[in-house]
PDB file of N, CA and C in Angstrom:
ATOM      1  N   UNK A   1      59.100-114.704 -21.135  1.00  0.00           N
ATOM      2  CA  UNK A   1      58.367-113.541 -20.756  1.00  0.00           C
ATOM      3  C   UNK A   1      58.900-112.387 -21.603  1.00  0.00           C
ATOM      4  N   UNK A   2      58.041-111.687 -22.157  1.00  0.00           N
ATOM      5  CA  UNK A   2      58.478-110.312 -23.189  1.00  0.00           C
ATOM      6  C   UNK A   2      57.650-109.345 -22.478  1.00  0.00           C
ATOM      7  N   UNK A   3      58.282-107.904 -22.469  1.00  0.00           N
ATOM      8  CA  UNK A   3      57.939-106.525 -22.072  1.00  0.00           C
ATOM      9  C   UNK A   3      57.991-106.043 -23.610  1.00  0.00           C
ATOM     10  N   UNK A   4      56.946-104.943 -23.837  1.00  0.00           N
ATOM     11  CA  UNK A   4      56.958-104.725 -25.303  1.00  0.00           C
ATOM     12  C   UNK A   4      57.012-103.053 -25.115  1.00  0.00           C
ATOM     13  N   UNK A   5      56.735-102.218 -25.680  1.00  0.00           N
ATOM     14  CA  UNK A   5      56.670-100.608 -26.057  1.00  0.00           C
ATOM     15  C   UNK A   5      57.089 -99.914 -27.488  1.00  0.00           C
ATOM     16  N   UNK A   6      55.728 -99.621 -27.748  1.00  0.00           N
ATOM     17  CA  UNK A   6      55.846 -99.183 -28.986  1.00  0.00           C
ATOM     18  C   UNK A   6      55.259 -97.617 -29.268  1.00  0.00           C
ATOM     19  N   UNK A   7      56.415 -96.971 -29.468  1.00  0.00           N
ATOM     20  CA  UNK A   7      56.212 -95.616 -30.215  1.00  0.00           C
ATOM     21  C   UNK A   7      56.356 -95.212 -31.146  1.00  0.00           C
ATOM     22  N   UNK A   8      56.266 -94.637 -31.414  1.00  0.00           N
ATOM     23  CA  UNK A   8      55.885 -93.795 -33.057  1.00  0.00           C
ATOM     24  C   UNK A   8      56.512 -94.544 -34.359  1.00  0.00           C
ATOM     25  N   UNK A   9      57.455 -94.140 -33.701  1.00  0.00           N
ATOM     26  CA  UNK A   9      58.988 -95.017 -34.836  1.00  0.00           C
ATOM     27  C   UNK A   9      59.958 -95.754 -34.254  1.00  0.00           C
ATOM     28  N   UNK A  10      59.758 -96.403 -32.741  1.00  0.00           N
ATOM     29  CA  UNK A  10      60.954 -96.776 -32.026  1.00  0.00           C
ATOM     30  C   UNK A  10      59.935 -97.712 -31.231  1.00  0.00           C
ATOM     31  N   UNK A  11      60.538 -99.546 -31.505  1.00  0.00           N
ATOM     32  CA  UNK A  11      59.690-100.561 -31.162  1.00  0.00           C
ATOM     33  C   UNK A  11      60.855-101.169 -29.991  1.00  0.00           C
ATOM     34  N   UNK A  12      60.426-100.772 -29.013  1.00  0.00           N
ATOM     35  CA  UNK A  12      61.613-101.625 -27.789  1.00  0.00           C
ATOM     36  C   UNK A  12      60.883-102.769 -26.983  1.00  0.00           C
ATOM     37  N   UNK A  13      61.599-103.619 -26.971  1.00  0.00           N
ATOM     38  CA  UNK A  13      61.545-105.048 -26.112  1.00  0.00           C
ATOM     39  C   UNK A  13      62.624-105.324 -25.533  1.00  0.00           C
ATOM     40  N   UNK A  14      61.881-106.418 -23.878  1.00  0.00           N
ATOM     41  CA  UNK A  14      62.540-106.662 -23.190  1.00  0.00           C
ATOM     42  C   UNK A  14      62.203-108.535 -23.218  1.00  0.00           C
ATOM     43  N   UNK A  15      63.227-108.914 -23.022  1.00  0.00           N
ATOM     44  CA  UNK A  15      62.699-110.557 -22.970  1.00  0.00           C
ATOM     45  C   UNK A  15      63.740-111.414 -22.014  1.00  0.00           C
ATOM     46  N   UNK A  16      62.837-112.124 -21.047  1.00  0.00           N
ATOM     47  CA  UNK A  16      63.691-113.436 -20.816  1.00  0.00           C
ATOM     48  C   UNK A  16      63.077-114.470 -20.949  1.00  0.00           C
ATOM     49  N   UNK A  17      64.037-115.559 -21.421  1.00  0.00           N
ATOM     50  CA  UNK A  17      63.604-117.031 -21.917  1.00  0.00           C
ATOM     51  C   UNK A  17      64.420-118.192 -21.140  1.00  0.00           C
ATOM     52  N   UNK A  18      63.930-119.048 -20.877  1.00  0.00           N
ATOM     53  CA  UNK A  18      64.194-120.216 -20.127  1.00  0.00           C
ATOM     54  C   UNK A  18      63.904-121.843 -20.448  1.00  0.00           C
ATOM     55  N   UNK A  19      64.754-122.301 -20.280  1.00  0.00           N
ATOM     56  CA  UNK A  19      64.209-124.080 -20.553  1.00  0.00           C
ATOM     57  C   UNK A  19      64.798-124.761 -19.642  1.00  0.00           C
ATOM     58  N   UNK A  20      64.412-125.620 -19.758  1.00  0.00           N
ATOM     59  CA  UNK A  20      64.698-126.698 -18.311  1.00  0.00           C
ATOM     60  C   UNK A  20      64.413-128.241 -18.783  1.00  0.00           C
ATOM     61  N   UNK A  21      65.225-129.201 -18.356  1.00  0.00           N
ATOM     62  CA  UNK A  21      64.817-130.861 -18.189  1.00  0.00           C
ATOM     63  C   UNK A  21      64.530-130.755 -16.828  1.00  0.00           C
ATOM     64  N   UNK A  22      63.435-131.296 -16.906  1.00  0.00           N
ATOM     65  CA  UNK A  22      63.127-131.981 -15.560  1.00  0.00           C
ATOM     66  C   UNK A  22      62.998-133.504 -15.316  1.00  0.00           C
ATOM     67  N   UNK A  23      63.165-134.162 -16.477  1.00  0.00           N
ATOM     68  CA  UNK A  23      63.298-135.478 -16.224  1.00  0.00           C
ATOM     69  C   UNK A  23      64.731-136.234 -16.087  1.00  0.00           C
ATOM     70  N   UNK A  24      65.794-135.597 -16.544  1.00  0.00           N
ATOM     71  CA  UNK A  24      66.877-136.041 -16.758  1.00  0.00           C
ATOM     72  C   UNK A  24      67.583-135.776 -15.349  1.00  0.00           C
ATOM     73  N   UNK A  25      68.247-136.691 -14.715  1.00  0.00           N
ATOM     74  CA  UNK A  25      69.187-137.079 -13.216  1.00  0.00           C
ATOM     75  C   UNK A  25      69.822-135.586 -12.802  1.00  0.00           C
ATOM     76  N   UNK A  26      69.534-135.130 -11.574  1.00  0.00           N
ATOM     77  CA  UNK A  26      70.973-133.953 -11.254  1.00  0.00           C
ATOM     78  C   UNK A  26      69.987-133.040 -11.035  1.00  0.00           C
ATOM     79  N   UNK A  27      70.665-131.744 -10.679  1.00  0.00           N
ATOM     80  CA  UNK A  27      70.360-130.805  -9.838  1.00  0.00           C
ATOM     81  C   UNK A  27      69.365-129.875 -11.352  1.00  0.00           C
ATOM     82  N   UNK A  28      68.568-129.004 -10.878  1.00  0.00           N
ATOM     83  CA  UNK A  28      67.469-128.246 -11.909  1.00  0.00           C
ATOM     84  C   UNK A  28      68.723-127.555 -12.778  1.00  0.00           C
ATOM     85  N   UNK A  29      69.722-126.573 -11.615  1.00  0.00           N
ATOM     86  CA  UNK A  29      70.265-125.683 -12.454  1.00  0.00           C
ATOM     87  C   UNK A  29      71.306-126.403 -13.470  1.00  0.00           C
ATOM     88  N   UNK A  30      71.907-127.576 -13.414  1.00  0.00           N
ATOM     89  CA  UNK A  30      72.569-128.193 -14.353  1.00  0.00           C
ATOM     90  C   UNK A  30      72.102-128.348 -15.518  1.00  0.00           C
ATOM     91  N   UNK A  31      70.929-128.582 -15.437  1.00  0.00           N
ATOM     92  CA  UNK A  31      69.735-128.362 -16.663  1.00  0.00           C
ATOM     93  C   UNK A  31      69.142-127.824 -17.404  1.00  0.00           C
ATOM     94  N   UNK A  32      69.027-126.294 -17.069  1.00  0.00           N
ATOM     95  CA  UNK A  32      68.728-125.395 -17.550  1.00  0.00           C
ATOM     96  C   UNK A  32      68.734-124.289 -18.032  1.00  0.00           C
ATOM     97  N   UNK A  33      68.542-123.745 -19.010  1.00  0.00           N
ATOM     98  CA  UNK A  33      69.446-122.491 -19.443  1.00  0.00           C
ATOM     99  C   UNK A  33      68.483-121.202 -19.758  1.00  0.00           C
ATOM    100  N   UNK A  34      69.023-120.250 -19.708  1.00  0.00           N
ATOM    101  CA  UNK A  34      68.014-118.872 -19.265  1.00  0.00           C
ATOM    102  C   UNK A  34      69.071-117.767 -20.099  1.00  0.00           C
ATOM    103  N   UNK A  35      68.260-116.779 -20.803  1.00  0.00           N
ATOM    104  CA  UNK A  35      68.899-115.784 -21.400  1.00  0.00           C
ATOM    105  C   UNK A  35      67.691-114.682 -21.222  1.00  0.00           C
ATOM    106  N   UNK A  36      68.297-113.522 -21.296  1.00  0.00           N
ATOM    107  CA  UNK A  36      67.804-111.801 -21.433  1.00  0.00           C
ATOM    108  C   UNK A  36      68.457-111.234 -22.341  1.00  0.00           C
ATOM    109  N   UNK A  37      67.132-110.773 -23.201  1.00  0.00           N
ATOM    110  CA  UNK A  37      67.812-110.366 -23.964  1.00  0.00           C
ATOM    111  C   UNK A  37      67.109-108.517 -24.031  1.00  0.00           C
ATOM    112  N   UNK A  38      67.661-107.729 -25.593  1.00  0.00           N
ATOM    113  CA  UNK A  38      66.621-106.679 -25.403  1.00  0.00           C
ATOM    114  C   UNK A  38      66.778-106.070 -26.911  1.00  0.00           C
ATOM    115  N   UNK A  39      65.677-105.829 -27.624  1.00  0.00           N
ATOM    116  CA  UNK A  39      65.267-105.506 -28.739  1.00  0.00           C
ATOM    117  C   UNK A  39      64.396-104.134 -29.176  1.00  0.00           C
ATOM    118  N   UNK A  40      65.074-103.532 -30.210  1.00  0.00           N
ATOM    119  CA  UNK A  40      64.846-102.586 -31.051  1.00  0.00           C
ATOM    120  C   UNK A  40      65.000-102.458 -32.066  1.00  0.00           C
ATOM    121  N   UNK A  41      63.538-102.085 -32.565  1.00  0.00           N
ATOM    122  CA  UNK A  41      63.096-101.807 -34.127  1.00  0.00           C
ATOM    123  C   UNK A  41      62.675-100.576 -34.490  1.00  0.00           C
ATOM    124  N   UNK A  42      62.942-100.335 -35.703  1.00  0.00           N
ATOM    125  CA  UNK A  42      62.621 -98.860 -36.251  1.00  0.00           C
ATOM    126  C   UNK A  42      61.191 -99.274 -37.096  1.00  0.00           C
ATOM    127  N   UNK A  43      60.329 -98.617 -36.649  1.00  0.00           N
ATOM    128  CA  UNK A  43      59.021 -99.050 -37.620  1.00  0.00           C
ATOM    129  C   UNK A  43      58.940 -97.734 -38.806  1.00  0.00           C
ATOM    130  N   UNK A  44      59.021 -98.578 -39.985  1.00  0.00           N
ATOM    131  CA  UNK A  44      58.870 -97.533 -41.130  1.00  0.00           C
ATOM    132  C   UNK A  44      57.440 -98.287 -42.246  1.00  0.00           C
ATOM    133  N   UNK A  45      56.616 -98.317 -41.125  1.00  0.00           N
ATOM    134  CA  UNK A  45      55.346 -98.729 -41.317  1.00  0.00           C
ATOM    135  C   UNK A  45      55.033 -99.977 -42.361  1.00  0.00           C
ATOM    136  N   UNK A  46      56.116-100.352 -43.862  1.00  0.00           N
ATOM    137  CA  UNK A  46      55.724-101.692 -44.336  1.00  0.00           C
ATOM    138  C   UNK A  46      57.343-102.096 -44.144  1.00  0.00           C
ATOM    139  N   UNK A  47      57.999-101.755 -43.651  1.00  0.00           N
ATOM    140  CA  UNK A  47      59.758-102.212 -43.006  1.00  0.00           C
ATOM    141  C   UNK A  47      60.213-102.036 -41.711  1.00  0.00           C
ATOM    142  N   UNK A  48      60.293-102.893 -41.008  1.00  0.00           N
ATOM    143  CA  UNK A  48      61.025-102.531 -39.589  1.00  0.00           C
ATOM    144  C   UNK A  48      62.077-103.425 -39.241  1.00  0.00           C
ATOM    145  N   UNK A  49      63.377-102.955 -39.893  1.00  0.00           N
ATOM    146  CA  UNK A  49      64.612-103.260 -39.080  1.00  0.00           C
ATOM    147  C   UNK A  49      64.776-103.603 -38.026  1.00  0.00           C
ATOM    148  N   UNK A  50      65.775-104.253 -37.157  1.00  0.00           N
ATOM    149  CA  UNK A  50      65.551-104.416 -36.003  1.00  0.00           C
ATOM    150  C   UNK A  50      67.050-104.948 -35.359  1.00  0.00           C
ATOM    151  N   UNK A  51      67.453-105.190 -34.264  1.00  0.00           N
ATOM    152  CA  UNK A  51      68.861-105.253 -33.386  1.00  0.00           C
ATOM    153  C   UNK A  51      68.143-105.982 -32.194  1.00  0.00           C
ATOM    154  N   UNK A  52      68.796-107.095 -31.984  1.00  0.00           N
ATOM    155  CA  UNK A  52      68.700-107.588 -30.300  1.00  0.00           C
ATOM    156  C   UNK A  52      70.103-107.988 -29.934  1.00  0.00           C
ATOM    157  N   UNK A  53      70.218-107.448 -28.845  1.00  0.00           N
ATOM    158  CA  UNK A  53      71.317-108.187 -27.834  1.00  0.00           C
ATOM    159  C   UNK A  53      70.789-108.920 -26.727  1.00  0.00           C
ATOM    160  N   UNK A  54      71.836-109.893 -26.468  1.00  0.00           N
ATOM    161  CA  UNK A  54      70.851-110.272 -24.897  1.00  0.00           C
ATOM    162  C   UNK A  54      72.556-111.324 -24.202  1.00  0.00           C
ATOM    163  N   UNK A  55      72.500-111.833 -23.310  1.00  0.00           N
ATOM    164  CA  UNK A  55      73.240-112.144 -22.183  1.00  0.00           C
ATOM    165  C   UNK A  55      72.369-113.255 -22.053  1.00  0.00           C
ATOM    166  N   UNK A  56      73.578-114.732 -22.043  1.00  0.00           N
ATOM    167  CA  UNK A  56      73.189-116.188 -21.774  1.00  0.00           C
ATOM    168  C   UNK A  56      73.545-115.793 -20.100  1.00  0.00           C
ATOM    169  N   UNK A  57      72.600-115.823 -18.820  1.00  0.00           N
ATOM    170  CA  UNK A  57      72.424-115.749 -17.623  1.00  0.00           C
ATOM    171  C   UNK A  57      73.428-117.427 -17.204  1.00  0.00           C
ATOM    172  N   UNK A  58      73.646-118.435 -17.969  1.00  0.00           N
ATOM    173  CA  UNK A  58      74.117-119.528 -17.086  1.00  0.00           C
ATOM    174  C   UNK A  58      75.839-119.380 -17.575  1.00  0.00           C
ATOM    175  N   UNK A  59      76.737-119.724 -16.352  1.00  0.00           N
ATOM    176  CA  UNK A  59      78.100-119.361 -16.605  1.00  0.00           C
ATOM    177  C   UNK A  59      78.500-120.414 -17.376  1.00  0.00           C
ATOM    178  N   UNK A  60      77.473-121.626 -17.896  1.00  0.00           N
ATOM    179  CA  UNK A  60      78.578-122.580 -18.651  1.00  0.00           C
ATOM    180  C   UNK A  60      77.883-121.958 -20.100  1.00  0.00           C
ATOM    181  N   UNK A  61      77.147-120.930 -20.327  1.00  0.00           N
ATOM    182  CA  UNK A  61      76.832-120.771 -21.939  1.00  0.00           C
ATOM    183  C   UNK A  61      77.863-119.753 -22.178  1.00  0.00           C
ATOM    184  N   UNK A  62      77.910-118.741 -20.955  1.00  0.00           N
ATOM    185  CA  UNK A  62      79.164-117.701 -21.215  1.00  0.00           C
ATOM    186  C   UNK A  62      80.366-118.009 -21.365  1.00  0.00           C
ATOM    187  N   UNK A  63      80.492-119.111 -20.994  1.00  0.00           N
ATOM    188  CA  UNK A  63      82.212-120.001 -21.904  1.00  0.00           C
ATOM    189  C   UNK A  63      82.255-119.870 -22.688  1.00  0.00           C
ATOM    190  N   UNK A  64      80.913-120.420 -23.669  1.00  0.00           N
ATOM    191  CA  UNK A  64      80.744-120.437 -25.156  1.00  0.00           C
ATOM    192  C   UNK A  64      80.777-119.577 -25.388  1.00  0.00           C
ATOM    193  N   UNK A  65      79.647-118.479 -25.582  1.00  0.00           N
ATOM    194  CA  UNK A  65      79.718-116.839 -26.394  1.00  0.00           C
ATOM    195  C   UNK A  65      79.431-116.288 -24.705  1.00  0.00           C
ATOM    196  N   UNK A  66      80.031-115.498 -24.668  1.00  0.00           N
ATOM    197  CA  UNK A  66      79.744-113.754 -23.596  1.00  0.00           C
ATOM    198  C   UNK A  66      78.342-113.359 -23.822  1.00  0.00           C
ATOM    199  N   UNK A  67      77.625-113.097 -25.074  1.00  0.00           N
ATOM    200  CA  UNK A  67      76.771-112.281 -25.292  1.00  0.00           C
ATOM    201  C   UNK A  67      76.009-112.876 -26.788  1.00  0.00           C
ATOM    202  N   UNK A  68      74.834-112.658 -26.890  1.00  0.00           N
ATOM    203  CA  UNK A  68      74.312-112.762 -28.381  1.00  0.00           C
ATOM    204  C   UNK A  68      74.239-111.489 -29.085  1.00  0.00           C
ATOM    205  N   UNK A  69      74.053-111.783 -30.170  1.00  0.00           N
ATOM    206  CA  UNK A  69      73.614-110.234 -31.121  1.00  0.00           C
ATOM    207  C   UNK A  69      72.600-111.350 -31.975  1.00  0.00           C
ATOM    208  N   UNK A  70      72.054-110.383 -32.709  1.00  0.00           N
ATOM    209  CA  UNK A  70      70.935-110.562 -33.651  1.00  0.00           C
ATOM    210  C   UNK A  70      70.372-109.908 -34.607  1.00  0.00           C
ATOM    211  N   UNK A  71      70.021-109.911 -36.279  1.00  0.00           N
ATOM    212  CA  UNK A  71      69.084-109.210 -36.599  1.00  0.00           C
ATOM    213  C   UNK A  71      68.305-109.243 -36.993  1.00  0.00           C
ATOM    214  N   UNK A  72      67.318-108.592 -37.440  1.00  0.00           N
ATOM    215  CA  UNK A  72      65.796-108.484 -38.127  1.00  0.00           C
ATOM    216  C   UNK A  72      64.958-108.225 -38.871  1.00  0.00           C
ATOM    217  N   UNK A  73      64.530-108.487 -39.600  1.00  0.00           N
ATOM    218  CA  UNK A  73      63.763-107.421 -40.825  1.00  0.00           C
ATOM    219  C   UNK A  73      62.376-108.228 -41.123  1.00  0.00           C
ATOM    220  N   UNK A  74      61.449-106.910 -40.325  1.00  0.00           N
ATOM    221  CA  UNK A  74      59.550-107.284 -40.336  1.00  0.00           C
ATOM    222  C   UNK A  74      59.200-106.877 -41.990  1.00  0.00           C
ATOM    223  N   UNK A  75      58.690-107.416 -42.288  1.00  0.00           N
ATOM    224  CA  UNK A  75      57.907-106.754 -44.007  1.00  0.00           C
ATOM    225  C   UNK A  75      56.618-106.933 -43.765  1.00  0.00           C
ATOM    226  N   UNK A  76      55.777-105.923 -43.764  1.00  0.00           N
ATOM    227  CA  UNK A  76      54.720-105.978 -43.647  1.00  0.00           C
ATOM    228  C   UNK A  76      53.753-106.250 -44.917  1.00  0.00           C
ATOM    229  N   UNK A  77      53.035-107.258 -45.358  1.00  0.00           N
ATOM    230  CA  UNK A  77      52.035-107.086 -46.516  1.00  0.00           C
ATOM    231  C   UNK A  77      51.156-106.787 -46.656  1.00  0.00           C
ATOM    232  N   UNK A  78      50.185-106.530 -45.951  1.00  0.00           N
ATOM    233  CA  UNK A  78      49.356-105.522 -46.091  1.00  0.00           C
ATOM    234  C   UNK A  78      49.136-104.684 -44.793  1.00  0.00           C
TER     235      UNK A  78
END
């Protein structure tokens, strides 16, 4: 699921993402993993940079990393 908002020069998003086995033995949440994240871009109309952070929601991904980062770069061609 993504929340979007876009102004002038400042492109903000909100997102959470989820996956799941449902065929494989054991309880749903053993299975599945869910992150939020949240994103901003600078629109410079044929370039927009961009930054996301977001938070793995299941405590066995936060063993692994605490947090994601990310970056971005839109090129627009025409």
């Amino acid at each position: 699921m993504q929340l979007w908002r876009e102004g002038q020069r400042l492109i903000t998003g909100l997102s959470f993402t989820g996956r799941g086995t449902t065929t494989a033995p054991g309880a749903y949440s053993d299975k599945s993993r869910h992150h939020l994240a949240a994103t901003a871009l600078l629109d410079f109309r044929r370039v927009a940079p961009g930054i996301t952070v977001g938070l793995p929601l299941n405590a066995e991904d936060r063993d692994i990393a605490s947090f994601l980062f990310g970056l971005s770069l839109d090129i627009r061609l025409w």
